[in-house]
Each structure stands twice: as structure tokens, then as C-alpha cells.
C-alpha atoms as a PDB file:
ATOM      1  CA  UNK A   1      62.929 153.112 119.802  1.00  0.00           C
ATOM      2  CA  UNK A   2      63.861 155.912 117.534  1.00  0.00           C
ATOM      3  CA  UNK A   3      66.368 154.580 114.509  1.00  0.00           C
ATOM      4  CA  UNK A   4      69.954 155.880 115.446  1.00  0.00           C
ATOM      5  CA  UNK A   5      71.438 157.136 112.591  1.00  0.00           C
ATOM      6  CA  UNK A   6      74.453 154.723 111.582  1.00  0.00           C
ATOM      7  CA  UNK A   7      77.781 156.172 112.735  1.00  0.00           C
ATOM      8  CA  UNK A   8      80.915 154.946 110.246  1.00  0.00           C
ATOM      9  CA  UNK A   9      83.445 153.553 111.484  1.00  0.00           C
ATOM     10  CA  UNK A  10      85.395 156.684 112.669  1.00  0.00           C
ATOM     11  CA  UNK A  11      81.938 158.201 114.465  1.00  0.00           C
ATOM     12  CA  UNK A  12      82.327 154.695 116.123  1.00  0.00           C
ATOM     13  CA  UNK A  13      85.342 155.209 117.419  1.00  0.00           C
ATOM     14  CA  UNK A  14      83.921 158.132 118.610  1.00  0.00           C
ATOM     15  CA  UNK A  15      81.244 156.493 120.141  1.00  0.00           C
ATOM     16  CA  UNK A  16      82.848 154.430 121.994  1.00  0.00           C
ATOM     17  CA  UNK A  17      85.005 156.949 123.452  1.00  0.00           C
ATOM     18  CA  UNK A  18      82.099 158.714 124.600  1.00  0.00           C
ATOM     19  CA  UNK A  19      80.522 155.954 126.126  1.00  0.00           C
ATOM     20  CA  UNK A  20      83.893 154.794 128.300  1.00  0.00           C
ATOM     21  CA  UNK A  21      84.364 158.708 129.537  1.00  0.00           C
ATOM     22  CA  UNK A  22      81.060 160.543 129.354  1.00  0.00           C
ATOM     23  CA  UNK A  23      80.523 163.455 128.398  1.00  0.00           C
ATOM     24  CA  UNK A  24      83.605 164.979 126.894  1.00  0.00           C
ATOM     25  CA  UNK A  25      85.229 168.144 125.080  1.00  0.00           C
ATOM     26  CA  UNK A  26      86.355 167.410 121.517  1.00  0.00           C
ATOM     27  CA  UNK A  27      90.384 167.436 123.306  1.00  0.00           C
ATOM     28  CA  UNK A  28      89.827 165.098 125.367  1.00  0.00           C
ATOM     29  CA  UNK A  29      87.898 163.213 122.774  1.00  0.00           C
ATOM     30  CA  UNK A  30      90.975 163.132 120.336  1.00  0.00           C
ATOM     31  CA  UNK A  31      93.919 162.678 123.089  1.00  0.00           C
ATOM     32  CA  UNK A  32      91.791 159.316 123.771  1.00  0.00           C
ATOM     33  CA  UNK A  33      91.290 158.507 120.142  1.00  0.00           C
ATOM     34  CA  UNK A  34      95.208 159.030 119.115  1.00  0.00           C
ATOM     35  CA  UNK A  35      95.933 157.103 122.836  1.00  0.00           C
ATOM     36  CA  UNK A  36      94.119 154.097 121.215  1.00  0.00           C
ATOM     37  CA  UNK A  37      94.724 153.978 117.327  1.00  0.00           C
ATOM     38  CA  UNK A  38      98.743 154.106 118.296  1.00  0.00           C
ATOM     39  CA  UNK A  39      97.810 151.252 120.592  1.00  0.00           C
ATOM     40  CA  UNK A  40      96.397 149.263 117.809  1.00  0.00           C
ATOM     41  CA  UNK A  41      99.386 150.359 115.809  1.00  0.00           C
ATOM     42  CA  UNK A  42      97.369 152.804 113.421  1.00  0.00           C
ATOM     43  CA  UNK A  43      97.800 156.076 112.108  1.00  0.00           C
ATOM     44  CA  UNK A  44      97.180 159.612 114.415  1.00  0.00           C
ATOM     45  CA  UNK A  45      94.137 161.813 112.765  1.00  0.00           C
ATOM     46  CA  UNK A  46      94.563 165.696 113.350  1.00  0.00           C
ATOM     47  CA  UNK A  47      92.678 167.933 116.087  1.00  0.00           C
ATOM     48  CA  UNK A  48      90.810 169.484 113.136  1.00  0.00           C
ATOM     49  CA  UNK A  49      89.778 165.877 111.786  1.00  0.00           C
ATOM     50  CA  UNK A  50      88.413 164.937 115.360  1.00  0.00           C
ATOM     51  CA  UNK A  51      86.699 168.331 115.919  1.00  0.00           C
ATOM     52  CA  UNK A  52      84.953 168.074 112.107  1.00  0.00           C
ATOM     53  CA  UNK A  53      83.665 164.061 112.636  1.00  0.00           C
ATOM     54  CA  UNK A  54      82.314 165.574 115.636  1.00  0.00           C
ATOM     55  CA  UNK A  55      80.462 168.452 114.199  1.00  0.00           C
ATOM     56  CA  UNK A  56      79.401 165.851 111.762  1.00  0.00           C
ATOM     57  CA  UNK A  57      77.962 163.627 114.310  1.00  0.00           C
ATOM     58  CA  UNK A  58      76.107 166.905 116.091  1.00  0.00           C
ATOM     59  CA  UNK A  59      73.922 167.658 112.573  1.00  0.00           C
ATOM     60  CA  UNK A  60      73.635 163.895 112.056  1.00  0.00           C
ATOM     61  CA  UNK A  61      72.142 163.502 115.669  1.00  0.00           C
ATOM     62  CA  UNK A  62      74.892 160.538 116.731  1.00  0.00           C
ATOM     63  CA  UNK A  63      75.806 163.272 119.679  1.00  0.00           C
ATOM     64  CA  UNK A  64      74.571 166.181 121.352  1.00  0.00           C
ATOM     65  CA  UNK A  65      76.880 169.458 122.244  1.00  0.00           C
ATOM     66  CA  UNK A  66      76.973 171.614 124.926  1.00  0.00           C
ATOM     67  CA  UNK A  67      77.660 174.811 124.042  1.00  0.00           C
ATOM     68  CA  UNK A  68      76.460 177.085 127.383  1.00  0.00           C
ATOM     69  CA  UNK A  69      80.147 177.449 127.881  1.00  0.00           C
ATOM     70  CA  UNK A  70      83.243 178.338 126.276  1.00  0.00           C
ATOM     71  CA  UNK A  71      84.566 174.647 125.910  1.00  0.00           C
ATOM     72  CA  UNK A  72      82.160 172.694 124.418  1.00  0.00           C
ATOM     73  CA  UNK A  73      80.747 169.078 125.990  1.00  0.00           C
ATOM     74  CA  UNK A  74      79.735 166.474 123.782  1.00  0.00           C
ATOM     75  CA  UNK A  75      77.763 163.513 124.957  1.00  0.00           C
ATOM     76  CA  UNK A  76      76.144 160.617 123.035  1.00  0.00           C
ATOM     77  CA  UNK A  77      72.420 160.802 121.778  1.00  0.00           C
ATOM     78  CA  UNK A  78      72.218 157.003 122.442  1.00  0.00           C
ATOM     79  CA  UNK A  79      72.754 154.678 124.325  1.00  0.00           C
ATOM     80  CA  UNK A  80      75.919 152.244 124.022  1.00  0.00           C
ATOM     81  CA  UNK A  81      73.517 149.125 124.518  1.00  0.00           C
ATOM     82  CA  UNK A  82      70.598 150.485 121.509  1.00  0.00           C
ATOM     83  CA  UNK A  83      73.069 151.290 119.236  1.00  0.00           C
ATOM     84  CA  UNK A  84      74.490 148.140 119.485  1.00  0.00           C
ATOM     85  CA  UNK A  85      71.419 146.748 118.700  1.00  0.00           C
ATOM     86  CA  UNK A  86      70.282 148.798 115.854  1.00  0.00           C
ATOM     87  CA  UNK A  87      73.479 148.150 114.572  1.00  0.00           C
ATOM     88  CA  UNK A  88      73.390 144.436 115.069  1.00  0.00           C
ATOM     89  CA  UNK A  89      69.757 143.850 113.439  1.00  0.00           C
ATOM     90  CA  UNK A  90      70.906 145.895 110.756  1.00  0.00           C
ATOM     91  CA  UNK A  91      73.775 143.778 109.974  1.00  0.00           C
ATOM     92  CA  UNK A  92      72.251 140.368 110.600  1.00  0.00           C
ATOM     93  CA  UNK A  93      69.255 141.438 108.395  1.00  0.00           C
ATOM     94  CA  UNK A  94      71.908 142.455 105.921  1.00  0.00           C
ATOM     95  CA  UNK A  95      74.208 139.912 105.644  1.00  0.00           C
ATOM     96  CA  UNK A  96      72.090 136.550 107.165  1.00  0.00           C
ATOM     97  CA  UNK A  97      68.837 137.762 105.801  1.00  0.00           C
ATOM     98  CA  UNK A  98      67.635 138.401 109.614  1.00  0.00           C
ATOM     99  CA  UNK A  99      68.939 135.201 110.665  1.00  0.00           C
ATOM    100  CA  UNK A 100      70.175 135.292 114.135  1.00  0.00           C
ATOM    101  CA  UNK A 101      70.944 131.259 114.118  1.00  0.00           C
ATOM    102  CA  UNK A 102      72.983 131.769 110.784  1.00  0.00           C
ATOM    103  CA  UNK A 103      74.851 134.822 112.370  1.00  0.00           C
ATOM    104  CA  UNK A 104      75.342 132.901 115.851  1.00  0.00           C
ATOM    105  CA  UNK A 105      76.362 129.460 113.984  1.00  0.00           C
ATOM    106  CA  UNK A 106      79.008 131.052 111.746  1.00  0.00           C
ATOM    107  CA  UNK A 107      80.669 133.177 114.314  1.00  0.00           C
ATOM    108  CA  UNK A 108      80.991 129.341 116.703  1.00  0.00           C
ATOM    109  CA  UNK A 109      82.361 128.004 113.753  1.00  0.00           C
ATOM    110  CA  UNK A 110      85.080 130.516 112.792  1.00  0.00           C
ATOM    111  CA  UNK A 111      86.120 131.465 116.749  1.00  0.00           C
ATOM    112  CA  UNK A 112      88.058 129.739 119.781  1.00  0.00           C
ATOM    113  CA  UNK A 113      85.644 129.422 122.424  1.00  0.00           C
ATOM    114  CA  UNK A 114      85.930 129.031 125.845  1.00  0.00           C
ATOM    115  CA  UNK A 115      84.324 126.751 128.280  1.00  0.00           C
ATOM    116  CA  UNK A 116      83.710 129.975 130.454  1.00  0.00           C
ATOM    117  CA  UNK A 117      81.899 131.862 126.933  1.00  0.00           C
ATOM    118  CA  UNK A 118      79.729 128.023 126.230  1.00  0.00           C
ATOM    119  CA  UNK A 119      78.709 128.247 130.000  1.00  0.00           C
ATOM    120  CA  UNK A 120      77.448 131.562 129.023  1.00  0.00           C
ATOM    121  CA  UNK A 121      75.896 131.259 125.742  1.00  0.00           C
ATOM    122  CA  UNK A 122      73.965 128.005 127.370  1.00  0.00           C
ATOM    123  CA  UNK A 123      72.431 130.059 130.297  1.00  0.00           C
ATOM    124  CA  UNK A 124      71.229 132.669 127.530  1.00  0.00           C
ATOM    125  CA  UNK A 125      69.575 129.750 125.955  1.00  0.00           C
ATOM    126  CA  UNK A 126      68.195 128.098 128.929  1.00  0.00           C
ATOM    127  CA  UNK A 127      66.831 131.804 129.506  1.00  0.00           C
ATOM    128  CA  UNK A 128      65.157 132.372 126.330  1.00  0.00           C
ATOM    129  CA  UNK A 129      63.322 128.946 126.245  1.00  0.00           C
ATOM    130  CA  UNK A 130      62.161 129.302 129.667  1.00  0.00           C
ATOM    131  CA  UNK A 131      60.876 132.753 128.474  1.00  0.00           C
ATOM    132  CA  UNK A 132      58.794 131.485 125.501  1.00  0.00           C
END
């Protein structure tokens, strides 16, 4: 797997936009993006803002663009489920010194979690040992 470049927190946003609509023209992208950050209670960013991230994420390879017709399309370069990953070993290697037990035991410790989640997180388990 090719490393994704990583996307900042706006490209994220982005992202994940993206990912929930498809492919998408840098409107659409930034009626979505304002839909959500007034949901969250958090400031609008302008149509020029949206449309520069966007270029942005084009040159850095985070998305590819249409341009065969007037409006241009822009898709992801990635898929939602690698660059999770990426991002994920990144940050575990980062912050638990590529600890995945660390990372797993401190987010049980600080979070309500339901029997529905435990049932869950046991069959993953239960998967992986039968697996090794």
C-alpha cells in the first residue's frame, strides 16, 4: 500500500465528505461542509477557502479532479478504510510507541462502554487468536 499523504484536519473534513457522497463538485463539497460545522456549532469557511483546500489536496494527491467538463468532480485518491489505517499506525506509533494494547487499554479506561461495543471487541479477539 502506497503511503497516503496525511490530510489536516480540514482536508479531513473533506475527506470524509467525499467518502459519504462520492464523487463531488467543490459546491456541493462546501454546502455539506458548512451543513455540518453549523451542526457542531462551528464557524462557516468561504467558497474560496473550500475550493483552495481542495486544489491543495489535488497537488498533494489526497483527491483526484475531473476536469473533462466545465464543473469539476473531485473524488478521493484513497480509500476511507486505508486512510484510516495509515492514519491510525501513524498515530499509535507516535504517541504509544506502536503499541496497539497501550492505545486500546487507555481508550477502555477513559470511555463509557457498552455491553453491545464489549460483545464486539470480544468477538475481534476471539477472531484474532483463532487466526494466529
Amino acid at each position: 500500500m502506497n503511503p497516503i499523504p496525511k490530510p489536516t484536519e480540514a482536508e479531513l473534513e473533506i475527506l470524509q465528505i467525499l467518502w459519504e457522497h462520492g464523487p463531488s463538485s467543490v459546491r456541493v463539497v462546501h454546502e455539506q461542509l458548512n451543513e455540518a460545522r453549523l451542526a457542531n456549532n462551528r464557524e462557516e469557511v468561504g467558497y474560496t477557502t473550500t475550493l483552495k483546500i481542495m486544489q491543495i489536496m489535488a497537488d498533494k494527491g489526497l483527491v483526484t479532479r475531473d476536469t473533462s467538463t466545465r464543473t469539476h468532480i473531485y473524488a478521493t485518491a484513497a480509500k476511507e478504510e486505508d486512510t484510516q489505517q495509515q492514519l491510525l499506525q501513524r498515530f499509535v506509533d507516535a504517541t504509544f510507541r506502536g503499541s496497539a494494547m497501550k492505545l486500546v487499554m487507555q481508550a477502555l479506561g477513559n470511555q463509557q462502554v457498552s455491553a453491545e461495543e464489549l460483545d464486539e471487541i470480544k468477538a475481534l479477539i476471539e477472531k484474532l487468536e483463532k487466526e494466529q
